[in-house]
PDB file of N, CA and C in Angstrom:
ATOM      1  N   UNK A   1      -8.565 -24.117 -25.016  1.00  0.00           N
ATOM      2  CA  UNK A   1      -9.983 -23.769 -25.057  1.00  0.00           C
ATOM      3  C   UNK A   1     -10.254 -22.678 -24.033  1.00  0.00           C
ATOM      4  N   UNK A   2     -10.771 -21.596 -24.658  1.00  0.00           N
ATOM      5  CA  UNK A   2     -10.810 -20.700 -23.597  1.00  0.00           C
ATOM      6  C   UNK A   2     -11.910 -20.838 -22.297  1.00  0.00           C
ATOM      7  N   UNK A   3     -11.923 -20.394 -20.954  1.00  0.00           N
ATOM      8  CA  UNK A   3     -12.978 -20.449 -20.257  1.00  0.00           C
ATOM      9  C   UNK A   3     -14.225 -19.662 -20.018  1.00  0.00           C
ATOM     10  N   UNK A   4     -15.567 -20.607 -20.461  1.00  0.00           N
ATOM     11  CA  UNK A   4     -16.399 -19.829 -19.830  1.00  0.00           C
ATOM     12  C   UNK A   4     -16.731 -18.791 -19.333  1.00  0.00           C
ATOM     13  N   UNK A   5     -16.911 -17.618 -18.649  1.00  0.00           N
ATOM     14  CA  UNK A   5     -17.291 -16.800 -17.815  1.00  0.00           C
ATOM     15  C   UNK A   5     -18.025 -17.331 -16.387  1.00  0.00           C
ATOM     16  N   UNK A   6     -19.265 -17.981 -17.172  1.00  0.00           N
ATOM     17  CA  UNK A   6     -20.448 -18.395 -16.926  1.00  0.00           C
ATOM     18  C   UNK A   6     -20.709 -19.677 -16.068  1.00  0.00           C
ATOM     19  N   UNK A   7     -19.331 -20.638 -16.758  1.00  0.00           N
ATOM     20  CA  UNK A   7     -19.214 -22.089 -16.485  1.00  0.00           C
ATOM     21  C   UNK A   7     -18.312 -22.036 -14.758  1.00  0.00           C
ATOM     22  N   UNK A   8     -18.597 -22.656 -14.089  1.00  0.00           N
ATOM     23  CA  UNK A   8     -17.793 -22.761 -12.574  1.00  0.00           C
ATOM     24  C   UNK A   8     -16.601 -24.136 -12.801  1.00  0.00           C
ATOM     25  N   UNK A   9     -15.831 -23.949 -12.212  1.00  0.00           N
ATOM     26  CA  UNK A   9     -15.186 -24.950 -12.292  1.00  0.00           C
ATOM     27  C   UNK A   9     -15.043 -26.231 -11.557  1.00  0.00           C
ATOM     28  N   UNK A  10     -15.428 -27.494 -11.510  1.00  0.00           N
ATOM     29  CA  UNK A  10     -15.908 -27.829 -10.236  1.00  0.00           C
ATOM     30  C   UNK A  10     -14.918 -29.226  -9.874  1.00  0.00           C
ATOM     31  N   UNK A  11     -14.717 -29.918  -8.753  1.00  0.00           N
ATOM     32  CA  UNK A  11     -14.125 -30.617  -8.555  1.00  0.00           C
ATOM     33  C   UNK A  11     -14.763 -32.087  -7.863  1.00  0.00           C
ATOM     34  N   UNK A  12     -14.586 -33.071  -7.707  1.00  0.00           N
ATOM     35  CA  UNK A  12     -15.274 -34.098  -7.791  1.00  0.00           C
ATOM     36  C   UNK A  12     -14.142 -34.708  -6.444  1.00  0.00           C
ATOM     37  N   UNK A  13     -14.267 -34.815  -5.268  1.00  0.00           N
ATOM     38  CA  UNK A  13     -13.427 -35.088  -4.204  1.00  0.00           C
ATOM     39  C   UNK A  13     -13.433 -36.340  -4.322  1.00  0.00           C
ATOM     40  N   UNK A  14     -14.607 -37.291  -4.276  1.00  0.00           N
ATOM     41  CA  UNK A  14     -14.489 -38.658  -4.430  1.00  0.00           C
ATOM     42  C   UNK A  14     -13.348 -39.480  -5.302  1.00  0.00           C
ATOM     43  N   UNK A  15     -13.231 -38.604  -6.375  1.00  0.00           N
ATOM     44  CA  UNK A  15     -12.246 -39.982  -7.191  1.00  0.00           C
ATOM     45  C   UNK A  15     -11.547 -38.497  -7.899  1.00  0.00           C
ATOM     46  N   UNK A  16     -11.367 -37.168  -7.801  1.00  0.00           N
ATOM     47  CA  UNK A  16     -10.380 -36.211  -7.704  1.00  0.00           C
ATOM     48  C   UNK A  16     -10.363 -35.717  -9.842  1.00  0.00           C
ATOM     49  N   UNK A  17     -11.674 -36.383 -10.256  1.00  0.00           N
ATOM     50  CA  UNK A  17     -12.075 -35.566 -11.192  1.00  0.00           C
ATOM     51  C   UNK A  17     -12.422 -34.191 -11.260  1.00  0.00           C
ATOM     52  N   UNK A  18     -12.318 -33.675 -12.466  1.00  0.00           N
ATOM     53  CA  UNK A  18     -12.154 -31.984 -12.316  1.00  0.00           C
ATOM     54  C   UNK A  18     -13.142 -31.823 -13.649  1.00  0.00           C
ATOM     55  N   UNK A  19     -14.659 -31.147 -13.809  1.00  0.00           N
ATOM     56  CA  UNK A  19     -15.055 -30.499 -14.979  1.00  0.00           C
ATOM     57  C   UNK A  19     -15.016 -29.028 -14.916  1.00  0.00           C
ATOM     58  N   UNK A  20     -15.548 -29.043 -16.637  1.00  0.00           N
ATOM     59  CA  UNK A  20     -15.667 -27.614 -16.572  1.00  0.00           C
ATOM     60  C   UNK A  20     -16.743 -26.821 -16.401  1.00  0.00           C
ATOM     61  N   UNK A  21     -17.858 -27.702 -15.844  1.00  0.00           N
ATOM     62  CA  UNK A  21     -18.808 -26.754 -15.630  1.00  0.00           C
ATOM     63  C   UNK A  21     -19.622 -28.107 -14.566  1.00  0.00           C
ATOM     64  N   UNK A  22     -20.787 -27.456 -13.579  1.00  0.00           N
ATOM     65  CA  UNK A  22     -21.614 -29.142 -12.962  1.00  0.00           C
ATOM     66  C   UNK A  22     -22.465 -29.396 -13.370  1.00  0.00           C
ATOM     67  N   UNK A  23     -22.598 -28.504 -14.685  1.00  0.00           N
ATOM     68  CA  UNK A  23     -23.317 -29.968 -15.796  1.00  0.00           C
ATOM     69  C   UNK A  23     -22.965 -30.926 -16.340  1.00  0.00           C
ATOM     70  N   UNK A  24     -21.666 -30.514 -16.692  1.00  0.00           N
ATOM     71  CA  UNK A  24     -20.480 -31.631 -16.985  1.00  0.00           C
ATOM     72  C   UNK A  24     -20.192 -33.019 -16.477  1.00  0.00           C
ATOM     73  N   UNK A  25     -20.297 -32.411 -14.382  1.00  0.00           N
ATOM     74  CA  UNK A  25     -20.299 -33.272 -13.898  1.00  0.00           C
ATOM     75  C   UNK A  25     -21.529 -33.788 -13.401  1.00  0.00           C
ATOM     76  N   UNK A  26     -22.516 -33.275 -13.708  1.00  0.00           N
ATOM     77  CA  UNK A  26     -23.977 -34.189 -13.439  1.00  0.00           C
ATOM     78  C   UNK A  26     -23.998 -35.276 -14.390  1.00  0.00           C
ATOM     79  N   UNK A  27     -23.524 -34.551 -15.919  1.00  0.00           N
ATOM     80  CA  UNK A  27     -24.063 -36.127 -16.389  1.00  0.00           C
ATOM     81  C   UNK A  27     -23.089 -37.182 -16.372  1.00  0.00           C
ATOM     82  N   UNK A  28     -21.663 -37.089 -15.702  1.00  0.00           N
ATOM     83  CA  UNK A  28     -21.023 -37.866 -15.509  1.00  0.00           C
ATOM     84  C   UNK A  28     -21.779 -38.757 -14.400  1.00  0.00           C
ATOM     85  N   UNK A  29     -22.067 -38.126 -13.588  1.00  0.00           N
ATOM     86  CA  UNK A  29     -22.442 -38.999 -12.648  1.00  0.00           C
ATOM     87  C   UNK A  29     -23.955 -39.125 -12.711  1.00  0.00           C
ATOM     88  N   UNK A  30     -24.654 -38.675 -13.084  1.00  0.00           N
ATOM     89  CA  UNK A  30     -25.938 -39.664 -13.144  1.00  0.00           C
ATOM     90  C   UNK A  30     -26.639 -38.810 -12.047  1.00  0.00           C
ATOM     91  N   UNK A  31     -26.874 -37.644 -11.638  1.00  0.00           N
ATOM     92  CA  UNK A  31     -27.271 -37.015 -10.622  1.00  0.00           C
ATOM     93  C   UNK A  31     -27.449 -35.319 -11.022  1.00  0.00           C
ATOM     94  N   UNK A  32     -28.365 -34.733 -10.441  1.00  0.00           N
ATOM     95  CA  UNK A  32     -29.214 -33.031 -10.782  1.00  0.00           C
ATOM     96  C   UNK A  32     -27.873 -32.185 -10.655  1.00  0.00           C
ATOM     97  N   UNK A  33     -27.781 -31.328 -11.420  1.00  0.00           N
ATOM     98  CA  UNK A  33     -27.066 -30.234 -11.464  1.00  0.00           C
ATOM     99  C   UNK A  33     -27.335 -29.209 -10.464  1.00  0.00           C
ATOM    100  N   UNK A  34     -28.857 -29.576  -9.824  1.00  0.00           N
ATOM    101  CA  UNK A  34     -28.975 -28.554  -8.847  1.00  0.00           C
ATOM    102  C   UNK A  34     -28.742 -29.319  -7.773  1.00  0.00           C
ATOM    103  N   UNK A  35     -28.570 -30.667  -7.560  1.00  0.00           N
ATOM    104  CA  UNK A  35     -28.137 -31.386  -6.509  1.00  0.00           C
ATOM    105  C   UNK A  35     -26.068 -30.794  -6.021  1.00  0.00           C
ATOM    106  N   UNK A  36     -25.558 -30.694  -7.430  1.00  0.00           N
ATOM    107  CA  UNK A  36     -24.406 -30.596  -6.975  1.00  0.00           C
ATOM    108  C   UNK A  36     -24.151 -28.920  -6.167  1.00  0.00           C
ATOM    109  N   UNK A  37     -24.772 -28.159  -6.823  1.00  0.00           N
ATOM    110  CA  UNK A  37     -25.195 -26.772  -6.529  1.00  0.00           C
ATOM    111  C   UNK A  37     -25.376 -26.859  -5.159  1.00  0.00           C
ATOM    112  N   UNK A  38     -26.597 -27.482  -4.585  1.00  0.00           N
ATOM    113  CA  UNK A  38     -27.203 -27.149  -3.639  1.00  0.00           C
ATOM    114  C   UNK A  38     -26.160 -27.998  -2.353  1.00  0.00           C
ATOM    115  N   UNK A  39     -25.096 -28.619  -3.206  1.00  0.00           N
ATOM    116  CA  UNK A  39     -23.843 -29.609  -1.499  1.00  0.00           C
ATOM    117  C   UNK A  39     -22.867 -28.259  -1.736  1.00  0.00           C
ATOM    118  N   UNK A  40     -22.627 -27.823  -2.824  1.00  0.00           N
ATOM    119  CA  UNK A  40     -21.426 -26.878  -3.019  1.00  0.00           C
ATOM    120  C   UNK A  40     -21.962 -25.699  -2.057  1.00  0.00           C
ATOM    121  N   UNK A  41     -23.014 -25.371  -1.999  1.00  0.00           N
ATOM    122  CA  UNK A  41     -23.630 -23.867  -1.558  1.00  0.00           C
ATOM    123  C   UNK A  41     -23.732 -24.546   0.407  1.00  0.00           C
ATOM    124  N   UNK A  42     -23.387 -25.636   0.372  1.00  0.00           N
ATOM    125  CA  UNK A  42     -23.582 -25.993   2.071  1.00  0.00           C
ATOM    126  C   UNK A  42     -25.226 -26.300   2.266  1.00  0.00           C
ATOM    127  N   UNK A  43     -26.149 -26.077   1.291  1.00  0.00           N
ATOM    128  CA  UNK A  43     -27.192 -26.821   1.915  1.00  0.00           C
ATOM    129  C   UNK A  43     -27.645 -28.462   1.620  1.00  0.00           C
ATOM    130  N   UNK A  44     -26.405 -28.747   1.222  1.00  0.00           N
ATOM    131  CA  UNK A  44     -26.406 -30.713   1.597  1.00  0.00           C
ATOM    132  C   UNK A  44     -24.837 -30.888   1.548  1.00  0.00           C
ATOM    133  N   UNK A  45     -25.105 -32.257   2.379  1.00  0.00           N
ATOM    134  CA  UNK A  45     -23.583 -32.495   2.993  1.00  0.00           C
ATOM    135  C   UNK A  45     -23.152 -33.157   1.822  1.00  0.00           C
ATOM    136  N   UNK A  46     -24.179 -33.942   1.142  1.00  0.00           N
ATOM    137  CA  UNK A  46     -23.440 -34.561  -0.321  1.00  0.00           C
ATOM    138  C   UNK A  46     -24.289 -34.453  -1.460  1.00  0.00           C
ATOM    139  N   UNK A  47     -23.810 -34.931  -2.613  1.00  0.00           N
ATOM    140  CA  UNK A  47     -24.613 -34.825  -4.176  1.00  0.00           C
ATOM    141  C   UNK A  47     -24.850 -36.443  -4.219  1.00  0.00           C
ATOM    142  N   UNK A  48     -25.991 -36.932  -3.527  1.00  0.00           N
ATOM    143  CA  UNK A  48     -25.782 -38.471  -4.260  1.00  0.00           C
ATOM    144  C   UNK A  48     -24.890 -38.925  -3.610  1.00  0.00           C
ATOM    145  N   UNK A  49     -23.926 -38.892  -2.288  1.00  0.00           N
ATOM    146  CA  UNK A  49     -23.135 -40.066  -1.952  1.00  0.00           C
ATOM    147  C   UNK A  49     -21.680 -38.943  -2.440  1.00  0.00           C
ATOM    148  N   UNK A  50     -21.548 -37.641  -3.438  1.00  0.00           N
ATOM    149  CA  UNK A  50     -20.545 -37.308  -3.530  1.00  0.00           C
ATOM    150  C   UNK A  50     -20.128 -35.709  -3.109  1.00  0.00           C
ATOM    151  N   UNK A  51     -18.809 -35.230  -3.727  1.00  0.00           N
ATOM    152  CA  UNK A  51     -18.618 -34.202  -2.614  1.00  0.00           C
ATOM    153  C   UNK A  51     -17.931 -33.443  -3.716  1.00  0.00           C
ATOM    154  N   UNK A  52     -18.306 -31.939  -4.126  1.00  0.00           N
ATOM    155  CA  UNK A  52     -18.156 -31.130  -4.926  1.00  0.00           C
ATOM    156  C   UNK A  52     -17.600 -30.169  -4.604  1.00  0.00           C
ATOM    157  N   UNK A  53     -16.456 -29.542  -4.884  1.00  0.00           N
ATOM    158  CA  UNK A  53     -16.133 -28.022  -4.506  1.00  0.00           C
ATOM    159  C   UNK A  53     -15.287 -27.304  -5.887  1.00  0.00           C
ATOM    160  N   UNK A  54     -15.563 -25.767  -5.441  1.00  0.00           N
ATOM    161  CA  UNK A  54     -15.242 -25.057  -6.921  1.00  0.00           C
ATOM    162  C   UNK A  54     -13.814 -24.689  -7.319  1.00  0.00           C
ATOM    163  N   UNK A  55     -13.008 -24.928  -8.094  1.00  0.00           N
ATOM    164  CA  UNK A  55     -11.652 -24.885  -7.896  1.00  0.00           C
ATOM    165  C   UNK A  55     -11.094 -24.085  -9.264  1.00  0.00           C
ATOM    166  N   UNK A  56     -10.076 -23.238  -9.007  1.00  0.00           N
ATOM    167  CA  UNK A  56      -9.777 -22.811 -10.421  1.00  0.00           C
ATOM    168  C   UNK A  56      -9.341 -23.878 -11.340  1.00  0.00           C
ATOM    169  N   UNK A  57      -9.164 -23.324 -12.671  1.00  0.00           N
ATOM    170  CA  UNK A  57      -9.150 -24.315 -13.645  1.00  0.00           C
ATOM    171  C   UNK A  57      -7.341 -24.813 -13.644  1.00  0.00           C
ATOM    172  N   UNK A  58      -6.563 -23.893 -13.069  1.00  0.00           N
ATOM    173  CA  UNK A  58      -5.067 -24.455 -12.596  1.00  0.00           C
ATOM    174  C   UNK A  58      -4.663 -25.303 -11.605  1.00  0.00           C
ATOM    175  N   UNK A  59      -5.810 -26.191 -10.760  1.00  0.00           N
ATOM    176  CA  UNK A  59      -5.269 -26.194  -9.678  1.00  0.00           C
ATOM    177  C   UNK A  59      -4.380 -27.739 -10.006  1.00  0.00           C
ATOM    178  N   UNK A  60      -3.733 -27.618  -9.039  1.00  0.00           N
ATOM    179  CA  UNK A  60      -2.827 -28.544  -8.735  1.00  0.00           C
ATOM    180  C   UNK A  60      -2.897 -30.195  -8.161  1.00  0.00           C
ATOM    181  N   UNK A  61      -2.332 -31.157  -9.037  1.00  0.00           N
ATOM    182  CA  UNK A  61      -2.793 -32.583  -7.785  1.00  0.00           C
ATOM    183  C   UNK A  61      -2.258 -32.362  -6.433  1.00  0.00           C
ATOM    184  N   UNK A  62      -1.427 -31.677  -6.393  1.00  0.00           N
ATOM    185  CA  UNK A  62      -1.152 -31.414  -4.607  1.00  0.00           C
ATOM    186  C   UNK A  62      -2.607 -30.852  -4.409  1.00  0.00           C
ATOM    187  N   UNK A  63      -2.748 -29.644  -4.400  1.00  0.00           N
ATOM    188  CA  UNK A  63      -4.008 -29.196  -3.775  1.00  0.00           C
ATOM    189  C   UNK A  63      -5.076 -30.178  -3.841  1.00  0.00           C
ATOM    190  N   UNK A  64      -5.328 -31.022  -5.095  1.00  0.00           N
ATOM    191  CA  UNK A  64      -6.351 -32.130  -4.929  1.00  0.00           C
ATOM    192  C   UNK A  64      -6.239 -32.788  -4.020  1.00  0.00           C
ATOM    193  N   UNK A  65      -5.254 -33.273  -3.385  1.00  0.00           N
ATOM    194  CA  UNK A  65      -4.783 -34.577  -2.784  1.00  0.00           C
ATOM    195  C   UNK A  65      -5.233 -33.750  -1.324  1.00  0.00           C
ATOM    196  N   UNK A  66      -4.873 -32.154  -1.305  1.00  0.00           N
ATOM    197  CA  UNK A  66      -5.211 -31.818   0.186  1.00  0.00           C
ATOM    198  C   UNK A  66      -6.708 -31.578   0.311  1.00  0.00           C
ATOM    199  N   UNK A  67      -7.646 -31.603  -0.656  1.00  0.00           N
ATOM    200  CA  UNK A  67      -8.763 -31.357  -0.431  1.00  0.00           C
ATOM    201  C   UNK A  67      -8.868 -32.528   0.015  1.00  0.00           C
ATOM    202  N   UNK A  68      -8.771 -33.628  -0.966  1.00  0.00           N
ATOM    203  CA  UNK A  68      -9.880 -35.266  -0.366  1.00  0.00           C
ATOM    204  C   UNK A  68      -9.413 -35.608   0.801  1.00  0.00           C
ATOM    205  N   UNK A  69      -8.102 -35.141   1.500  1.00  0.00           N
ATOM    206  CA  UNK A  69      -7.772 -35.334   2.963  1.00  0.00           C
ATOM    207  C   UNK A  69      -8.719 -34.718   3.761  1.00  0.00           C
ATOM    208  N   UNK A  70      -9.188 -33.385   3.675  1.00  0.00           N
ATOM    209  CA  UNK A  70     -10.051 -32.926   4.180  1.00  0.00           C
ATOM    210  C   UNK A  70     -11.649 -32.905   4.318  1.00  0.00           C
ATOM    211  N   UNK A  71     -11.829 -33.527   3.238  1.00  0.00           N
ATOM    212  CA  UNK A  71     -13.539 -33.622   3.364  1.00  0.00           C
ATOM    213  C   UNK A  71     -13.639 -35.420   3.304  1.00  0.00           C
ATOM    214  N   UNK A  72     -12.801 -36.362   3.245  1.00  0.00           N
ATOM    215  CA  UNK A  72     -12.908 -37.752   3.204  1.00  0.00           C
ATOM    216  C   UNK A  72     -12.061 -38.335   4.121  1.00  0.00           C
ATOM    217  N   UNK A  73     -13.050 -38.108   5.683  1.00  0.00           N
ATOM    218  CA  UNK A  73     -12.260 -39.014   6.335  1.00  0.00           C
ATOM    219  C   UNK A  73     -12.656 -40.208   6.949  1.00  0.00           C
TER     220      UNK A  73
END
């Protein structure tokens, strides 16, 4: 499936889910799309209790595994 342009790719640190866009992952989780926006952009420390960052669509479970070391301690 090709990607988006438009769509960000986003990552879900809590439990190391990956969508393809944070609408995707808003309605997974039950929480504003501008909530996840506004923890990713640094003006909240979380979305709801969770922790979002933008990742290419290749990345790796190593690299996953080094993010949630870093923002879940």
């Amino acid at each position: 499936m090709p990607q988006n342009k438009n769509r960000i790719t986003v990552l879900c640190i809590n439990d190391g889910c990956i969508y393809q866009s944070m609408l995707d992952a808003a309605k997974q989780y039950g929480i504003s799309q501008s909530a996840i926006s506004r923890q990713i952009n640094s003006k909240r420390k979380t979305a709801n209790g969770y922790y979002f960052v933008t990742v290419p669509h290749n990345i790796t479970k190593h690299d996953i595994k080094l993010l949630q070391k870093e923002y879940i301690k």
